[in-house]
Protein backbone atom coordinates (compact mmCIF):
# COMPACT_ATOMS: atom_id res chain seq x y z
CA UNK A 1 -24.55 49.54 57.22
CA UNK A 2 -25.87 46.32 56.51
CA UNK A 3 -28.97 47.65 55.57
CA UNK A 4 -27.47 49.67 53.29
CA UNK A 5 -25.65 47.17 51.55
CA UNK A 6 -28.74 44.51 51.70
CA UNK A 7 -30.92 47.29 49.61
CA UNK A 8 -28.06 47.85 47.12
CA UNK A 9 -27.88 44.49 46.30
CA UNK A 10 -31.75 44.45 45.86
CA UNK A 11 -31.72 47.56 44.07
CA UNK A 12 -29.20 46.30 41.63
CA UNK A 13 -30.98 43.10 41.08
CA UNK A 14 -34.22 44.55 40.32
CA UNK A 15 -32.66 46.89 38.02
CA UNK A 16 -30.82 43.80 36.25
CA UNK A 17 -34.06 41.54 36.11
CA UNK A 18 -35.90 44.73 34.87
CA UNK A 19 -33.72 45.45 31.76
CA UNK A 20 -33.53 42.07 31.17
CA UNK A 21 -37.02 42.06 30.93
CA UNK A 22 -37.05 45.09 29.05
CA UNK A 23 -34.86 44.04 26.07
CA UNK A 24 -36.37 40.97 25.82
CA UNK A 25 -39.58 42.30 25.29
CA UNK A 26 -38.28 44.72 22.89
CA UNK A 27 -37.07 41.77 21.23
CA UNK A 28 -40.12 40.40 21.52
CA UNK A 29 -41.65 43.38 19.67
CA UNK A 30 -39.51 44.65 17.20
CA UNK A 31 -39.74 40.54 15.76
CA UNK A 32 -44.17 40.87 15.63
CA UNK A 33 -43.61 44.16 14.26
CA UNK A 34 -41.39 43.45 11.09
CA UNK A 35 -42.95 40.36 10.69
CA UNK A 36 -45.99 41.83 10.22
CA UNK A 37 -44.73 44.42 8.15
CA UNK A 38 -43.13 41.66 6.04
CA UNK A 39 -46.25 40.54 5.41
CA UNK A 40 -47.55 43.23 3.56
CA UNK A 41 -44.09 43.76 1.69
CA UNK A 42 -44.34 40.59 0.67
CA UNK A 43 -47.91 40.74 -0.80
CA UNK A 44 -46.69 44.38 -1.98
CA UNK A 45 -44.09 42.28 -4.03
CA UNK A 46 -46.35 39.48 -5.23
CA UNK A 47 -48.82 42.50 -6.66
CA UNK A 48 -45.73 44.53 -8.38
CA UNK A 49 -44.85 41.32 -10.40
CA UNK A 50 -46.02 40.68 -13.67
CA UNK A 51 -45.18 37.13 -14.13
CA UNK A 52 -45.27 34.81 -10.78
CA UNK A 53 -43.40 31.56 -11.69
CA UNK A 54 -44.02 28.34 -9.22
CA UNK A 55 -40.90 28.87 -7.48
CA UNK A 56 -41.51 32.24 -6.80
CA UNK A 57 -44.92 31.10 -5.26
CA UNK A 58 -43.29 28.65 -3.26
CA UNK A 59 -40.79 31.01 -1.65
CA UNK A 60 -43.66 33.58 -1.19
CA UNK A 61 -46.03 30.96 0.59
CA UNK A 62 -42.59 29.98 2.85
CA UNK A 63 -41.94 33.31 3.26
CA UNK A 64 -45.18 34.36 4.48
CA UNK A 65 -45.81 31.63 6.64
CA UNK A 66 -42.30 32.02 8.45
CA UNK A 67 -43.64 35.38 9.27
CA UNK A 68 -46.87 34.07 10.22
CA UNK A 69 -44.97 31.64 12.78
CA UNK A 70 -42.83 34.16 14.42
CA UNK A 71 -46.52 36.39 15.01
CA UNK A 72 -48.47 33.42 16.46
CA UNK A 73 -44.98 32.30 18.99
CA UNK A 74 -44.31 35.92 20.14
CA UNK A 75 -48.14 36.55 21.29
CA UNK A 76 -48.15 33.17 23.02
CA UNK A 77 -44.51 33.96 24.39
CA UNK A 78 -46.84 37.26 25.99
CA UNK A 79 -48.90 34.89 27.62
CA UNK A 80 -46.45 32.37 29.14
CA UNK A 81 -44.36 35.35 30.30
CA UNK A 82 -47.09 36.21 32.61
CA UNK A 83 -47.25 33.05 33.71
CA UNK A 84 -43.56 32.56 34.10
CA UNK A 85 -43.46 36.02 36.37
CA UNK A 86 -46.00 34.62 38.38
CA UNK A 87 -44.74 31.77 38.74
CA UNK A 88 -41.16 33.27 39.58
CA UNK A 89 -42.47 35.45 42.11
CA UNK A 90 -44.82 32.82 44.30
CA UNK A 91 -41.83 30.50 44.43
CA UNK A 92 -43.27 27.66 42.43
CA UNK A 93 -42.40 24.88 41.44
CA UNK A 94 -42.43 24.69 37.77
CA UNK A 95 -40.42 27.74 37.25
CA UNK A 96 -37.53 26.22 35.45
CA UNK A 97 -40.13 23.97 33.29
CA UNK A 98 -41.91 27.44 32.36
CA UNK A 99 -38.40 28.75 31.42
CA UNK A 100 -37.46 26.01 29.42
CA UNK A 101 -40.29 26.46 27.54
CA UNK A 102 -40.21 29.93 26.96
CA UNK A 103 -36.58 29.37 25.55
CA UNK A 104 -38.26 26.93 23.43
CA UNK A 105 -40.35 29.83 21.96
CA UNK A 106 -38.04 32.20 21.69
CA UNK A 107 -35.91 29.92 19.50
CA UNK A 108 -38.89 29.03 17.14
CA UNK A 109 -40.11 32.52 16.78
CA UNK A 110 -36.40 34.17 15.96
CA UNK A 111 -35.69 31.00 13.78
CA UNK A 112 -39.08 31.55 11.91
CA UNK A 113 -38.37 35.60 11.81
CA UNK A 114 -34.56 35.55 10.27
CA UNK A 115 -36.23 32.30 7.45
CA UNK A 116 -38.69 34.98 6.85
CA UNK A 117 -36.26 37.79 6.12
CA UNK A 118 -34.10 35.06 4.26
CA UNK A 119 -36.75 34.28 1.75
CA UNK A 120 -38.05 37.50 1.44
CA UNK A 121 -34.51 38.69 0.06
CA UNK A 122 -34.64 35.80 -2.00
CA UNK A 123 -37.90 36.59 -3.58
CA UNK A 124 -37.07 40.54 -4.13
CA UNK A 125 -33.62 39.05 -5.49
CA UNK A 126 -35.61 37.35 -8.20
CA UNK A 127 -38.18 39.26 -9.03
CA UNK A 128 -36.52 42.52 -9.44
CA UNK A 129 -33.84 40.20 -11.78
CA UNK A 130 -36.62 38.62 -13.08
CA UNK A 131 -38.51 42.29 -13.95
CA UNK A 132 -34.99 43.60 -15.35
CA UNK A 133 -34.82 41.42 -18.16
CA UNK A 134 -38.41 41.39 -19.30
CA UNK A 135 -37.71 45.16 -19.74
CA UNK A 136 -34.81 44.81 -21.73
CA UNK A 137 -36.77 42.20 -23.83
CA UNK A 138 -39.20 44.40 -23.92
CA UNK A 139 -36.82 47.03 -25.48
CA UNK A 140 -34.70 45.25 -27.58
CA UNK A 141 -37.94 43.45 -29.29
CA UNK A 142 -39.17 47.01 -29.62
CA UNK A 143 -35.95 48.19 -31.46
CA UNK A 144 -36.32 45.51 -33.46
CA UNK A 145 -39.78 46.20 -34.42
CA UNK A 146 -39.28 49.60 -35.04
CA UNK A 147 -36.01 49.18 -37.22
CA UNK A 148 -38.22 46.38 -39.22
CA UNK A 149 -41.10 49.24 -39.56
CA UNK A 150 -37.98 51.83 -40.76
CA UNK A 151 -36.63 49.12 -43.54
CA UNK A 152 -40.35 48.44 -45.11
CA UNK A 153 -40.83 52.15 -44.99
CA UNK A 154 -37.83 52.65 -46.78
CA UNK A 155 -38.62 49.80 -49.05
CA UNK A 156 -41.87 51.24 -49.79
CA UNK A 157 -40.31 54.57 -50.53
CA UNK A 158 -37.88 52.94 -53.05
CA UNK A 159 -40.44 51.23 -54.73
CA UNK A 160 -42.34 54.46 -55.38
CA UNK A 161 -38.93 56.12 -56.46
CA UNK A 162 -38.89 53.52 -59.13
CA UNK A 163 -42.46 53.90 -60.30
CA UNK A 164 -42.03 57.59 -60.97
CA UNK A 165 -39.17 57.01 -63.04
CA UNK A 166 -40.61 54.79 -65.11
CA UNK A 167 -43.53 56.20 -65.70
CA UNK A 168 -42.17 58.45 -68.23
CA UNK A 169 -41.49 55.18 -70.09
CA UNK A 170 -44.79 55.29 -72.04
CA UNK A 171 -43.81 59.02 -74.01
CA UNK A 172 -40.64 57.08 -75.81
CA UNK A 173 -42.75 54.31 -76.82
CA UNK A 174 -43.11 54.34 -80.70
CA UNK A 175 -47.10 54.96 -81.54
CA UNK A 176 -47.70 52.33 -84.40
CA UNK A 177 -50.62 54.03 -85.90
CA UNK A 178 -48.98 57.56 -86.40
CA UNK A 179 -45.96 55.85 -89.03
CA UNK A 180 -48.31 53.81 -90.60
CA UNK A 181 -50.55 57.00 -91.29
CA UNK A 182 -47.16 58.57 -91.99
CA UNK A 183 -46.61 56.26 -94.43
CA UNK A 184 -49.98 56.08 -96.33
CA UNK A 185 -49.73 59.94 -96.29
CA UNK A 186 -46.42 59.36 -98.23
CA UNK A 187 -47.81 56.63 -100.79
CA UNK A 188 -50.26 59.18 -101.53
CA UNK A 189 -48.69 61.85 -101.95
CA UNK A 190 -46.44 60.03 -104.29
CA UNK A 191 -49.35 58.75 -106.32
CA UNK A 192 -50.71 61.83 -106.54
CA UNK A 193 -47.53 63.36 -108.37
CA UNK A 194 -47.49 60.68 -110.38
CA UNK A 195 -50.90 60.77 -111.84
CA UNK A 196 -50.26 64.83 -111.98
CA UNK A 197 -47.10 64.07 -114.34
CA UNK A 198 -48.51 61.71 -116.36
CA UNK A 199 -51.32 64.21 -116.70
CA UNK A 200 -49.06 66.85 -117.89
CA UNK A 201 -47.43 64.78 -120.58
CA UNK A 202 -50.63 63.88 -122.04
CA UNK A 203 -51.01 67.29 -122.51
């Protein structure tokens, strides 16, 4: 019976230390995994922008090297935890000071993950803001431009409007040369019947 009870309780702690293991690794994992994905988001984000201002280069370079952190502590947190299960299971001595300092690096790579996230958010915050109002600029100096183009069209059209209608001007304008022929026509004529009556009373 006491063997019985002596393997539960070893069963149950092997079990515990096992899962505790487990999800700490997972941890472990799922951190070098999205960091490295944020990464490449991150230079995804950088590429999509059409303007990068300093801050924005600032955050990015924070950004990325938060991420960068949180890689290089979680593969060195691989190798101490080696260590630390060695350590653990020959008894030695520095057991606790291996523990202590793979709290240490936990703490620094989960701190260097979440300022990571943080500044990503920050950065996709103000660059899709950012992007936003360059295309409603954009569109608005467009509008602008095109209702400018509309007004000199129509300007243009009224000015040709105007030419046609007075170019008829010129067929009212008085000819100077046709009255004065007019008028020597007339002075001639008159002449003439004069000299042709004066003619006849001669006669």
């Amino acid at each position: 019976m006491q063997d019985v009870e002596k393997n539960k309780y070893v069963e149950f702690y092997s079990q515990s230390y096992a899962s505790f293991y487990n999800t700490t690794m997972e941890k472990d994992k799922s951190i070098l995994a999205v960091s490295a994905g944020g990464i490449g988001f991150l230079i995804t984000l950088i590429n999509f922008s059409k303007e990068i201002e300093i801050f924005e280069y600032i955050v990015f370079l924070f950004a990325a090297l938060s991420f960068i952190v949180a890689i290089f502590t979680i593969i060195h947190i691989f190798g101490k935890n080696a260590e630390y299960i060695i350590a653990l299971t020959t008894e030695s001595n520095d057991c606790d000071e291996k523990e202590c300092k793979l709290k240490i690096l936990d703490k620094i790579a989960t701190y260097a993950f979440y300022s990571g996230v943080a500044l990503s958010l920050i950065l996709g915050v103000t660059l899709s803001y950012k992007n936003i109002r360059m295309e409603v600029i954009t569109m608005s100096e467009k509008k602008e431009t095109s209702q400018a183009i509309s007004q000199i069209n129509e300007s243009a059209a009224g000015a040709s409007v105007i030419k046609r209608s007075f170019s008829g001007a010129n067929q009212i304008k008085p000819t100077v040369g046709t009255q004065s022929s007019g008028t020597n026509d007339s002075t001639q004529s008159g002449s003439s019947s004069s000299s042709d009556s004066n003619t006849s009373k001669g006669d």
